[in-house]
Every structure is written in structure tokens, then in C-alpha cells.
N, C-alpha and C. Protein backbone atom coordinates (compact mmCIF):
# COMPACT_ATOMS: atom_id res chain seq x y z
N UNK A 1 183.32 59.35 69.44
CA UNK A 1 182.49 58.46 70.24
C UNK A 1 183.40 57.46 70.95
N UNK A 2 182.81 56.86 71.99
CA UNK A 2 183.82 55.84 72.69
C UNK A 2 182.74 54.76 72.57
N UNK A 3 184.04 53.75 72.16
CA UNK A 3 183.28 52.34 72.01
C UNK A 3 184.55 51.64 72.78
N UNK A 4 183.52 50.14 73.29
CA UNK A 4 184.38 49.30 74.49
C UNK A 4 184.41 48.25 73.80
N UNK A 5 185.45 47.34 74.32
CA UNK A 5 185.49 45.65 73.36
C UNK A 5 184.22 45.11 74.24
N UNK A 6 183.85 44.20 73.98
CA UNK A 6 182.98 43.43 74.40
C UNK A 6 183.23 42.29 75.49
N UNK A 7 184.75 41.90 74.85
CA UNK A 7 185.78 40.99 75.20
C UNK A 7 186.48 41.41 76.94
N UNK A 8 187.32 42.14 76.71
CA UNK A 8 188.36 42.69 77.83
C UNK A 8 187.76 44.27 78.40
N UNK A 9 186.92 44.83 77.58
CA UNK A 9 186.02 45.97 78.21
C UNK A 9 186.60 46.64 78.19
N UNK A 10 188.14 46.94 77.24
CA UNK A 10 188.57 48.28 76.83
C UNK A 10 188.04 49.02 76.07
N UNK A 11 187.97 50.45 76.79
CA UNK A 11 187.67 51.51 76.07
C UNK A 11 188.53 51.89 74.88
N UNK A 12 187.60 52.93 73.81
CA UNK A 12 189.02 53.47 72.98
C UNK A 12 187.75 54.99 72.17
N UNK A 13 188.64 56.02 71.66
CA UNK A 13 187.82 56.63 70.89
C UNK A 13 187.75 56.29 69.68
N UNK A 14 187.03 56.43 68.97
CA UNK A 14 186.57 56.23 67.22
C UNK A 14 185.71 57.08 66.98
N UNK A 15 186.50 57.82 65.96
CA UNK A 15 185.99 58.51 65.18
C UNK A 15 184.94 58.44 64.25
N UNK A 16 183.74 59.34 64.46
CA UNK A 16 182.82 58.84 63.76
C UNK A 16 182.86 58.86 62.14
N UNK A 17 183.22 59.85 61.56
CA UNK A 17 184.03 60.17 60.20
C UNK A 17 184.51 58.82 59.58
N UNK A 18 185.16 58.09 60.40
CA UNK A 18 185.58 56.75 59.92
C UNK A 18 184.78 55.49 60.01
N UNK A 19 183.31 55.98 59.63
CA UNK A 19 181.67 54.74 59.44
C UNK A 19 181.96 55.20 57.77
N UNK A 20 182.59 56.56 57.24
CA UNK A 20 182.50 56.25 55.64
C UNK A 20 180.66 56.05 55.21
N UNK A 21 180.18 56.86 56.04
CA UNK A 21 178.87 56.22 55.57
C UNK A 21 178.10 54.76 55.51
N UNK A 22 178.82 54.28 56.15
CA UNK A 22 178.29 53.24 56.39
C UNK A 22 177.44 52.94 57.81
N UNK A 23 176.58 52.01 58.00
CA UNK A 23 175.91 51.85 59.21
C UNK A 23 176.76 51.08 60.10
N UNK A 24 177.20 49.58 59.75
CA UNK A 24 178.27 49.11 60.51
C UNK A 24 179.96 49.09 60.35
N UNK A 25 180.89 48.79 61.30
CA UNK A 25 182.06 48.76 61.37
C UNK A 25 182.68 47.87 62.22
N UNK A 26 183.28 46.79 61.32
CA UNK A 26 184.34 45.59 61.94
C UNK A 26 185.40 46.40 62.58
N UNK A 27 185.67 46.09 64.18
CA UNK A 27 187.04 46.53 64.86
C UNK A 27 187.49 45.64 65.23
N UNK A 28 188.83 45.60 65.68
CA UNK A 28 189.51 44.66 65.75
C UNK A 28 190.28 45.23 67.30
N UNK A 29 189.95 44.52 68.12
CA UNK A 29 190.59 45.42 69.68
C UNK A 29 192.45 45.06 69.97
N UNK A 30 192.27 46.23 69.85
CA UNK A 30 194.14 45.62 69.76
C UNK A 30 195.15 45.24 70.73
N UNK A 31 194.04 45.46 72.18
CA UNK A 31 194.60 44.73 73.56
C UNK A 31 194.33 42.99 73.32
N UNK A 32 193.19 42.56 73.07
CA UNK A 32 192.93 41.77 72.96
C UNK A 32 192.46 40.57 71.27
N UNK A 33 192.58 41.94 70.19
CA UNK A 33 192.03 40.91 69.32
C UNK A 33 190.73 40.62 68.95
N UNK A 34 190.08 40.52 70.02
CA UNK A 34 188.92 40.18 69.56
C UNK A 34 187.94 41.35 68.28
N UNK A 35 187.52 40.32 67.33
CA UNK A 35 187.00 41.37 66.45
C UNK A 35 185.22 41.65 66.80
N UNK A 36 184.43 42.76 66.61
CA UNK A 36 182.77 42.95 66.79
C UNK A 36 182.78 44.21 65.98
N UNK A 37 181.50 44.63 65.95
CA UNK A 37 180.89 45.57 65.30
C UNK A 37 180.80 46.49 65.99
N UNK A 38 180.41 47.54 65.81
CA UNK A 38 180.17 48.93 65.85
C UNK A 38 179.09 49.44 64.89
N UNK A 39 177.51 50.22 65.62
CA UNK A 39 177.29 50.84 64.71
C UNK A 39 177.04 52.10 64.77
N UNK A 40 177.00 53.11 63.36
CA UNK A 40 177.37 54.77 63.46
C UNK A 40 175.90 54.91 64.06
N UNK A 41 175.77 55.93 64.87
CA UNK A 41 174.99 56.34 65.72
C UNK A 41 174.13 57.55 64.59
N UNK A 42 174.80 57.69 63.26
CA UNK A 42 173.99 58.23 63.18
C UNK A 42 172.65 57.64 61.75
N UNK A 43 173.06 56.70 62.00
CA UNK A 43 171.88 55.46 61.28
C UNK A 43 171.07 55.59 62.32
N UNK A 44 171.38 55.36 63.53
CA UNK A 44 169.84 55.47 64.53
C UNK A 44 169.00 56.68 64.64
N UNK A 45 170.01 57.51 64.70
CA UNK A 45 169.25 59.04 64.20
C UNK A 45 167.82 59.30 63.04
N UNK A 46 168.59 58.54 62.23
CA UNK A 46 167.97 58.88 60.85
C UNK A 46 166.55 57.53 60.92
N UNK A 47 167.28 56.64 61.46
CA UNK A 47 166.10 55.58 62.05
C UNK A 47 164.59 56.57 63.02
N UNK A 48 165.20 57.18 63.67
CA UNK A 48 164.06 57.30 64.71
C UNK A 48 163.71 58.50 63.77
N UNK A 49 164.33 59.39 62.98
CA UNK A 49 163.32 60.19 62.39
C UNK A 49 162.52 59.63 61.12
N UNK A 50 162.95 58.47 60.88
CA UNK A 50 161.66 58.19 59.87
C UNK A 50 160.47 57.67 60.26
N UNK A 51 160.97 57.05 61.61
CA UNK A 51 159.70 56.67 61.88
C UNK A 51 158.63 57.30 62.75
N UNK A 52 159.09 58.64 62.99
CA UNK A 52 158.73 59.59 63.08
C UNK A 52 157.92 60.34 62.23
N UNK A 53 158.23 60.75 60.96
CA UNK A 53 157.71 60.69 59.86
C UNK A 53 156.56 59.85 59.31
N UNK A 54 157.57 58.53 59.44
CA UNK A 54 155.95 57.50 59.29
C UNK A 54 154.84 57.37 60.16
N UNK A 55 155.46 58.07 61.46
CA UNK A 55 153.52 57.64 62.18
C UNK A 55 153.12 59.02 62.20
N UNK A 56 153.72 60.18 61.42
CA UNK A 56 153.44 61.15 61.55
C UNK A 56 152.32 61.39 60.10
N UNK A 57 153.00 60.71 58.94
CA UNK A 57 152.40 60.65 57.69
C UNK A 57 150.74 59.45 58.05
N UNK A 58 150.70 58.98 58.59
CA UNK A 58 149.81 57.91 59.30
C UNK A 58 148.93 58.55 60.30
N UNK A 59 149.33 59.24 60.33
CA UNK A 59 148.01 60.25 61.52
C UNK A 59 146.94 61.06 60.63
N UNK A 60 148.50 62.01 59.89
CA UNK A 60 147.52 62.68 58.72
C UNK A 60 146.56 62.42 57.84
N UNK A 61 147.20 60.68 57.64
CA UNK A 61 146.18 60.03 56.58
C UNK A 61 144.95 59.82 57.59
N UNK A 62 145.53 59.52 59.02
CA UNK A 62 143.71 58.95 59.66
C UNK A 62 142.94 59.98 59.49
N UNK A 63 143.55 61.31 59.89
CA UNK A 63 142.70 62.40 59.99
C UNK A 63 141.96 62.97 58.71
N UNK A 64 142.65 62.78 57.30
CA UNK A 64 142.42 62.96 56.18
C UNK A 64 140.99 61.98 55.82
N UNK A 65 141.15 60.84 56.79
CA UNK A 65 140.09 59.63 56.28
C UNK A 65 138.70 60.11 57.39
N UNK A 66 139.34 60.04 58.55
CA UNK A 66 137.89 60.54 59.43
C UNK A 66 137.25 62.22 58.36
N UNK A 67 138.08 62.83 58.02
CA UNK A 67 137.08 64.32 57.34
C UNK A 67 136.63 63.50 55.86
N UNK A 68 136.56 62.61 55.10
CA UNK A 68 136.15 62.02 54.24
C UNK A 68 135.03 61.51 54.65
N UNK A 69 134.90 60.62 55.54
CA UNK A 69 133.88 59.70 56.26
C UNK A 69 132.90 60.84 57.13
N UNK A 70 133.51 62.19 57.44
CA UNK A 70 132.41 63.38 57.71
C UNK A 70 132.10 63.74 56.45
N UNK A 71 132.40 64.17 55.19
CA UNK A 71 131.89 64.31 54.02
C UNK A 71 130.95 63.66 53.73
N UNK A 72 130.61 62.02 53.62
CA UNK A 72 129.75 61.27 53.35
C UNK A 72 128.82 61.21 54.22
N UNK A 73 128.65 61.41 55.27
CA UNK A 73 127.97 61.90 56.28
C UNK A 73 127.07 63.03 56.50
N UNK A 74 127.69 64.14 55.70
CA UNK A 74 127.15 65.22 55.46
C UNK A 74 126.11 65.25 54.00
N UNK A 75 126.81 64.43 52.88
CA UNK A 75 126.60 64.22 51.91
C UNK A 75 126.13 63.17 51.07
N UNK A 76 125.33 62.92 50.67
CA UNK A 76 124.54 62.01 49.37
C UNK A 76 125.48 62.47 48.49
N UNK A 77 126.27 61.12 47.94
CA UNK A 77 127.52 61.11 47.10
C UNK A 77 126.59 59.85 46.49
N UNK A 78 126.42 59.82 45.07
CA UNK A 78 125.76 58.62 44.12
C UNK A 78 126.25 58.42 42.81
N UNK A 79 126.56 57.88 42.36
CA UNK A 79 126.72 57.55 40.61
C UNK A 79 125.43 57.26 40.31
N UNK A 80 124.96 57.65 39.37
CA UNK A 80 123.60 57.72 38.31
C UNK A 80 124.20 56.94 36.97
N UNK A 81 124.47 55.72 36.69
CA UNK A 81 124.31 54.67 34.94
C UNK A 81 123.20 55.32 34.27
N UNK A 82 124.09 56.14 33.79
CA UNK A 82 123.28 56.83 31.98
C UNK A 82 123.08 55.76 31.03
N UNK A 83 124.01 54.56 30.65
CA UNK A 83 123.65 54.16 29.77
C UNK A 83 124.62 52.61 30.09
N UNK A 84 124.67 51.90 29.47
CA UNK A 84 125.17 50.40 29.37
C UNK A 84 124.09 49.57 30.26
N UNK A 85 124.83 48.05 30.93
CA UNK A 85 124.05 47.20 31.44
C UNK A 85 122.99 47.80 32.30
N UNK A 86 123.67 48.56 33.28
CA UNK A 86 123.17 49.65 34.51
C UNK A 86 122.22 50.80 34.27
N UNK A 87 122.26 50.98 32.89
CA UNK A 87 121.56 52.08 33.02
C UNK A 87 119.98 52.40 33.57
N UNK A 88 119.84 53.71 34.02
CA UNK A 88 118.95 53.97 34.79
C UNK A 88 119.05 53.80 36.52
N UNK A 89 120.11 52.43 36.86
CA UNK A 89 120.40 52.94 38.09
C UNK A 89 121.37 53.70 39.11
N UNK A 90 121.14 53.78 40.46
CA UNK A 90 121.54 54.76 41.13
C UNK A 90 122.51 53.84 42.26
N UNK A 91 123.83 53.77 42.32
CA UNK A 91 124.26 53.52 43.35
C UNK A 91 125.19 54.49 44.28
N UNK A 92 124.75 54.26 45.42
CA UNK A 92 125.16 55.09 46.87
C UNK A 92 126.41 54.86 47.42
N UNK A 93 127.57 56.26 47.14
CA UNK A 93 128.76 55.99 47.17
C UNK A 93 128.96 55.88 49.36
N UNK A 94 129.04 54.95 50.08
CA UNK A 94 129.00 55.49 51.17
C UNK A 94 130.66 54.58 52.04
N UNK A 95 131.40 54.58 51.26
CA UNK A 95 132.87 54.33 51.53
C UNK A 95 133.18 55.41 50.64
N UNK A 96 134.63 55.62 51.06
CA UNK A 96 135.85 56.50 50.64
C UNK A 96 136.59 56.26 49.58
N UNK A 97 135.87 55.20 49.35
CA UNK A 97 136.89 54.19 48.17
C UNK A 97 135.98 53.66 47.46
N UNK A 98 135.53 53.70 45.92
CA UNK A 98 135.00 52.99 45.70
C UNK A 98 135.50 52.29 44.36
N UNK A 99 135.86 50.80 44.19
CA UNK A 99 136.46 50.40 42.75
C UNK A 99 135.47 49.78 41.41
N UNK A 100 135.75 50.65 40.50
CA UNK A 100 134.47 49.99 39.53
C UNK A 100 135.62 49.06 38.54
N UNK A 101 135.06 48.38 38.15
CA UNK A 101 135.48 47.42 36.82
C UNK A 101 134.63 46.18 36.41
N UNK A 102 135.39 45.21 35.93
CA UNK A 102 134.96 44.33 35.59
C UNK A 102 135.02 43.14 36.40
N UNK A 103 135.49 42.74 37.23
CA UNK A 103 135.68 41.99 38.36
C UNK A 103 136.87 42.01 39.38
N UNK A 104 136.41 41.86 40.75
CA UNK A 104 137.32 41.86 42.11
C UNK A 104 137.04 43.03 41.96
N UNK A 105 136.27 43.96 42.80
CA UNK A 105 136.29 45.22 42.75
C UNK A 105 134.40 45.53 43.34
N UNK A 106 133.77 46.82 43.63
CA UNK A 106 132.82 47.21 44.73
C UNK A 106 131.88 47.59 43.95
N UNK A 107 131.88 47.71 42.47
CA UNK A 107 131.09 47.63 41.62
C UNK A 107 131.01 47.56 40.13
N UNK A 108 130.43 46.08 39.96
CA UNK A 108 131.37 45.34 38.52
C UNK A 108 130.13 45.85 37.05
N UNK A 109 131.46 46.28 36.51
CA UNK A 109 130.82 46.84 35.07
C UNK A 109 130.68 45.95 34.21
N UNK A 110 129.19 45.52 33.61
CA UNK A 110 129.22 44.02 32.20
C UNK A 110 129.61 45.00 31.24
N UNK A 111 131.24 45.11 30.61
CA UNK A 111 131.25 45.51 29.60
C UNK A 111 132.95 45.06 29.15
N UNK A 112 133.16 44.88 28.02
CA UNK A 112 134.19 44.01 27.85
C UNK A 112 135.36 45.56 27.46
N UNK A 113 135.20 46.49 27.37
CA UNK A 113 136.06 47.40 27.25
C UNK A 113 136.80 47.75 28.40
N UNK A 114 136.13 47.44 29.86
CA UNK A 114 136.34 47.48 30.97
C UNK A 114 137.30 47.17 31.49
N UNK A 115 138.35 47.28 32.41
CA UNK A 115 139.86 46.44 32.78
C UNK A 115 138.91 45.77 34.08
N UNK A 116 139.62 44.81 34.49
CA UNK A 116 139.19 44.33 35.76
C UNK A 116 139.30 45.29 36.78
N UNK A 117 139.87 46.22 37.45
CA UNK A 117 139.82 47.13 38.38
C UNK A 117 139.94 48.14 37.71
N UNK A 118 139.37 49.21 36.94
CA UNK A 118 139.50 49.99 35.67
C UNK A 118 139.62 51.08 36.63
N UNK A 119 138.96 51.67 37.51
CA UNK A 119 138.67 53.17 38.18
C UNK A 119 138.30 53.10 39.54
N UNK A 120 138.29 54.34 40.51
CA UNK A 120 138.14 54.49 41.83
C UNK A 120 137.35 55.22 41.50
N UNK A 121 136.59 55.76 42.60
CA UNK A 121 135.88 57.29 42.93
C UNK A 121 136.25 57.40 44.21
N UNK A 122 137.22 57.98 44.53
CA UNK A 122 137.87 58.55 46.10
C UNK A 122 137.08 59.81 46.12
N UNK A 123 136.42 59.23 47.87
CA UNK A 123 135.87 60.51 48.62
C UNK A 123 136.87 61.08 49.35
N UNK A 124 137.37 62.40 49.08
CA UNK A 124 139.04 62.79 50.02
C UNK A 124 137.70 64.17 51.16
N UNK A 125 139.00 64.74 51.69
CA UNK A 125 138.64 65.74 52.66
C UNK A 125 138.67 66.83 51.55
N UNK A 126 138.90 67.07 50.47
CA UNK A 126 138.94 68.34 49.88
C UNK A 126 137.98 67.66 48.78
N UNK A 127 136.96 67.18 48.96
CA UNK A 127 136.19 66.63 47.14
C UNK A 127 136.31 65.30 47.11
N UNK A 128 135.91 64.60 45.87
CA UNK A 128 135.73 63.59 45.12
C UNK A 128 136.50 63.48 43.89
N UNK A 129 137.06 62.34 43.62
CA UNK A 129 138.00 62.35 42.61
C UNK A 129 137.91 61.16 41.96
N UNK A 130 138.11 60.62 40.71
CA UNK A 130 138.20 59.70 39.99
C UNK A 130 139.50 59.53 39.22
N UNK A 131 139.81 58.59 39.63
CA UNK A 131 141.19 58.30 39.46
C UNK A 131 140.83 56.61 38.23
N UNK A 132 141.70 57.17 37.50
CA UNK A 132 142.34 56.16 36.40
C UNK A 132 143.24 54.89 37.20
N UNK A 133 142.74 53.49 37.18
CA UNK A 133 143.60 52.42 37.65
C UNK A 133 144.67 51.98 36.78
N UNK A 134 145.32 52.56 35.55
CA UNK A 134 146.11 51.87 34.96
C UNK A 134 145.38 51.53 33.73
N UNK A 135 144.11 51.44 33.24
CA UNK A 135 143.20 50.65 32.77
C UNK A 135 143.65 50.47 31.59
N UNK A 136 143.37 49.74 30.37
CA UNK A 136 143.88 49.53 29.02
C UNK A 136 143.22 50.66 28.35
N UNK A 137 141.93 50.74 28.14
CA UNK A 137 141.04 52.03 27.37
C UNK A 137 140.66 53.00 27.94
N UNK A 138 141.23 53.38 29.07
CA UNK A 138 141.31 54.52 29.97
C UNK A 138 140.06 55.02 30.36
N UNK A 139 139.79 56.23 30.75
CA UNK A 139 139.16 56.49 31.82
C UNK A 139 138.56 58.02 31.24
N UNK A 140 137.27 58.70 31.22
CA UNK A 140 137.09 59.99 30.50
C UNK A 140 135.81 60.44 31.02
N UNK A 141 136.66 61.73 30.86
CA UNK A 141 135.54 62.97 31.55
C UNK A 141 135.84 63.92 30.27
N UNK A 142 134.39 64.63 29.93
CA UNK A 142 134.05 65.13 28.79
C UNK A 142 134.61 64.52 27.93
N UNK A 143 134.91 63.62 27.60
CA UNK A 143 135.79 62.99 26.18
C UNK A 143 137.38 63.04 26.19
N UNK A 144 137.97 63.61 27.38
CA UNK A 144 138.74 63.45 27.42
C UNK A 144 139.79 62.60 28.60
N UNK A 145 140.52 61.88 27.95
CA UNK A 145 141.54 60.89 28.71
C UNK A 145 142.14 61.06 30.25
N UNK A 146 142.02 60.54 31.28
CA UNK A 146 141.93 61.49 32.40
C UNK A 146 143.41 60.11 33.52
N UNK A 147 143.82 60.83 34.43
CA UNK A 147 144.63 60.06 35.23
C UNK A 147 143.77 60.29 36.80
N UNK A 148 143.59 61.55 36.99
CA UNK A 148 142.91 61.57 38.14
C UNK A 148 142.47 63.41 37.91
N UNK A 149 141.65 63.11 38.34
CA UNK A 149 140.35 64.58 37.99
C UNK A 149 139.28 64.43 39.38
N UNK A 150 139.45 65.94 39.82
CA UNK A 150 138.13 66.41 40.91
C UNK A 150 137.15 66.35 40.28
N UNK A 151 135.73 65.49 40.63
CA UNK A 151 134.57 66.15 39.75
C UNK A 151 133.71 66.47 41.21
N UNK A 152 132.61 66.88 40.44
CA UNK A 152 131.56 68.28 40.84
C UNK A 152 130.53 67.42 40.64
N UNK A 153 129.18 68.13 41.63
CA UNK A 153 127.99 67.73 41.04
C UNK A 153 127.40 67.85 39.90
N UNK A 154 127.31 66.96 39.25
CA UNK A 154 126.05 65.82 37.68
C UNK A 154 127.48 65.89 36.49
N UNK A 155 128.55 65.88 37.08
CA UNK A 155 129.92 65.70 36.19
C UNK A 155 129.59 64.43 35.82
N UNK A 156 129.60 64.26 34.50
CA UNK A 156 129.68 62.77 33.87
C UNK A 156 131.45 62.22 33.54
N UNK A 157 131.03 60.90 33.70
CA UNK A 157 133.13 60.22 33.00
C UNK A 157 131.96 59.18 32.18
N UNK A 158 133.04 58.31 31.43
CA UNK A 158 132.74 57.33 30.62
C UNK A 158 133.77 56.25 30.83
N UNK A 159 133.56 54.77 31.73
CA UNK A 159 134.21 53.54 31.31
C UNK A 159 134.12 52.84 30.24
N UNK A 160 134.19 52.50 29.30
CA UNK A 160 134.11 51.81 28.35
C UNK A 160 133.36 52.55 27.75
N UNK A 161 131.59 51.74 27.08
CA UNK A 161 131.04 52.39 26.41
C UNK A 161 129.70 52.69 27.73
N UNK A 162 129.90 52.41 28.71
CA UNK A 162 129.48 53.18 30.27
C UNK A 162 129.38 54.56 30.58
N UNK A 163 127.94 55.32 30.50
CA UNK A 163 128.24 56.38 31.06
C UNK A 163 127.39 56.84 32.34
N UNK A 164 128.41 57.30 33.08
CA UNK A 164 127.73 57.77 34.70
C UNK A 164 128.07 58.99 34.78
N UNK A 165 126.86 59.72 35.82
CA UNK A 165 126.85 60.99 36.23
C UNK A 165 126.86 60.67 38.12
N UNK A 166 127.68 61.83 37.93
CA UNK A 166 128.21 61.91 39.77
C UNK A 166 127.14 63.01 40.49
N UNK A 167 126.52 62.30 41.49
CA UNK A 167 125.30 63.39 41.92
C UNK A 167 125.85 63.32 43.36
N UNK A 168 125.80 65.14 43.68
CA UNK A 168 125.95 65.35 44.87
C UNK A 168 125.21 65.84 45.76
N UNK A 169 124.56 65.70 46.96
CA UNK A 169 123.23 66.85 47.15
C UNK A 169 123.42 66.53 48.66
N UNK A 170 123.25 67.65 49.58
CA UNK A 170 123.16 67.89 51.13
C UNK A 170 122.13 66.76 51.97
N UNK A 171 122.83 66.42 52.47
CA UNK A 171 122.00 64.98 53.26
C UNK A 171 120.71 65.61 54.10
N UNK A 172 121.06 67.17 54.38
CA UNK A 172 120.04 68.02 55.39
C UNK A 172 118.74 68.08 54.21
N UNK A 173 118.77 69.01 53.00
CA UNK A 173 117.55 68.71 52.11
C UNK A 173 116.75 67.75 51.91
N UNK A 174 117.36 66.17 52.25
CA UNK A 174 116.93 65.34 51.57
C UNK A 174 115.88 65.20 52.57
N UNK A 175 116.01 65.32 54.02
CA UNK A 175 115.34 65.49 55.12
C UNK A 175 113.93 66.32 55.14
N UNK A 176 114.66 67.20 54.73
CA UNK A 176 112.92 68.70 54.43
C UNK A 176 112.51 68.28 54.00
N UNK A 177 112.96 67.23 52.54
CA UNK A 177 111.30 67.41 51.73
C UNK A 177 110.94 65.92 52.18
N UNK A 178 109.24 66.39 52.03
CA UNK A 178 108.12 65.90 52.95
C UNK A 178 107.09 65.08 51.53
């Protein structure tokens, strides 16, 4: 590569091999002395392909989120409270995201087994999923301990001593009947 002083505007070649991996390089111009930087050209490379990458990973996610937000659209997505404070009612999942716990969060569980943000129910483009937040007494489908699990329509989990069933049913049926 050819790099110029800044100073006296001599040219010189430099070898790129000699950045050592590094992004910048102190030269020292030997007409003049004056010392500046240099940087390897191929940090900018690797610059413009990440961010490449990143608005590329950022599209996918929009597009991943608009076919979610057509899912719910298409679909009556609900949690049914089998049993604790809630039980008997029905709430209407109609975000992509939804956080249950015990407080700061889109729907708060009265139950002291509960973590404060204990669980999600992510509506994705391929299904519904319930994902484990970290929680202290974890998170369960059929009785068993879960991190993140697809469920299905009238799939039950259990928060604490909380139990809900996941109901799924075609937004077009709900229409027919009369």
C-alpha cells in the first residue's frame, strides 16, 4: 500500500504484513520526521462486513417479527389459568412477546414462588414458545424442568404453583360460529 506523510506529502510503500495485526501504525517519515498513524485497510474491510451482517441479521429479525405479527393475526393465541389467583381466566396473547411473573412484566402472577420476570411466551414465525427467564424455581411443561420448549394447542406449563393451558384456534372459525 502507499501511504503519504501528512507533513511534507511524501510518498513511500508499506507493507501491509507489517500492521502485525494490528488496526493502527505509528510511522515516523524519514524525510521529514514527522510522526502519524496509519491504518491497515484491512480493519475497514472487516468493518464494513459486519455491518453488513448487522443490518443484514436486522432485516431477518424484522421479517421474522412481521410473520409473527401475521401469526397472531391469523390466530387466537390465549393462556387459559387452570388454577392459582387467576384461575378460570382467559388472557389474549396479541404481542410477540409476552412476560409473566411477579412484577415489571405484561402479566403479573400473585404467587410468591414466582421470580419477578419468571417466563415469556414468544410468538415466532415457526410456533409459540415458552422460554424460561433465568427464574429461581424454574419453569415446567408436563412436570418437567424446561429452558425453552415449542408448545401446541391446550399444552399446559406450570409457574410456581400456577397452572395454564395454551389455547390455539383459527381466527376464521371463530367468525362462522353464529
Amino acid at each position: 500500500m502507499i501511504i503519504q506523510c501528512p507533513s511534507c506529502r511524501k510518498k513511500y510503500k508499506y507493507e501491509k504484513e507489517r500492521f502485525n495485526g494490528e488496526e493502527l501504525k505509528k510511522i515516523k517519515c524519514p524525510h521529514c520526521e514527522t510522526v502519524f498513524e496509519i491504518r491497515n485497510p484491512e480493519f475497514e474491510k472487516r468493518k464494513a462486513e459486519s455491518t453488513t451482517a448487522i443490518h443484514s441479521t436486522e432485516a431477518v429479525s424484522e421479517s421474522l417479527e412481521k410473520v409473527a405479527r401475521q401469526l397472531l393475526r391469523e390466530k387466537r393465541i390465549s393462556m387459559a389459568f387452570l388454577s392459582g389467583g387467576m384461575a378460570g381466566q382467559v388472557y389474549e396473547i396479541r404481542q410477540p412477546s409476552v412476560i409473566l411473573g411477579r412484577s415489571d412484566c405484561d402479566v403479573v402472577l400473585d404467587d410468591p414462588e414466582c421470580s419477578r420476570q419468571h417466563a415469556e411466551v414468544a410468538v415466532r414465525a415457526n410456533g409459540v414458545y415458552l422460554i424460561d427467564l433465568g427464574s429461581t424455581n424454574g419453569t415446567f411443561v408436563d412436570g418437567i424442568r424446561i429452558n425453552e420448549m415449542k408448545l401446541t394447542d391446550k399444552d399446559e406449563f406450570s409457574i410456581g404453583s400456577i397452572n395454564i393451558m395454551l389455547i390455539i384456534r383459527d381466527r376464521i372459525n371463530e367468525m362462522d360460529v353464529v
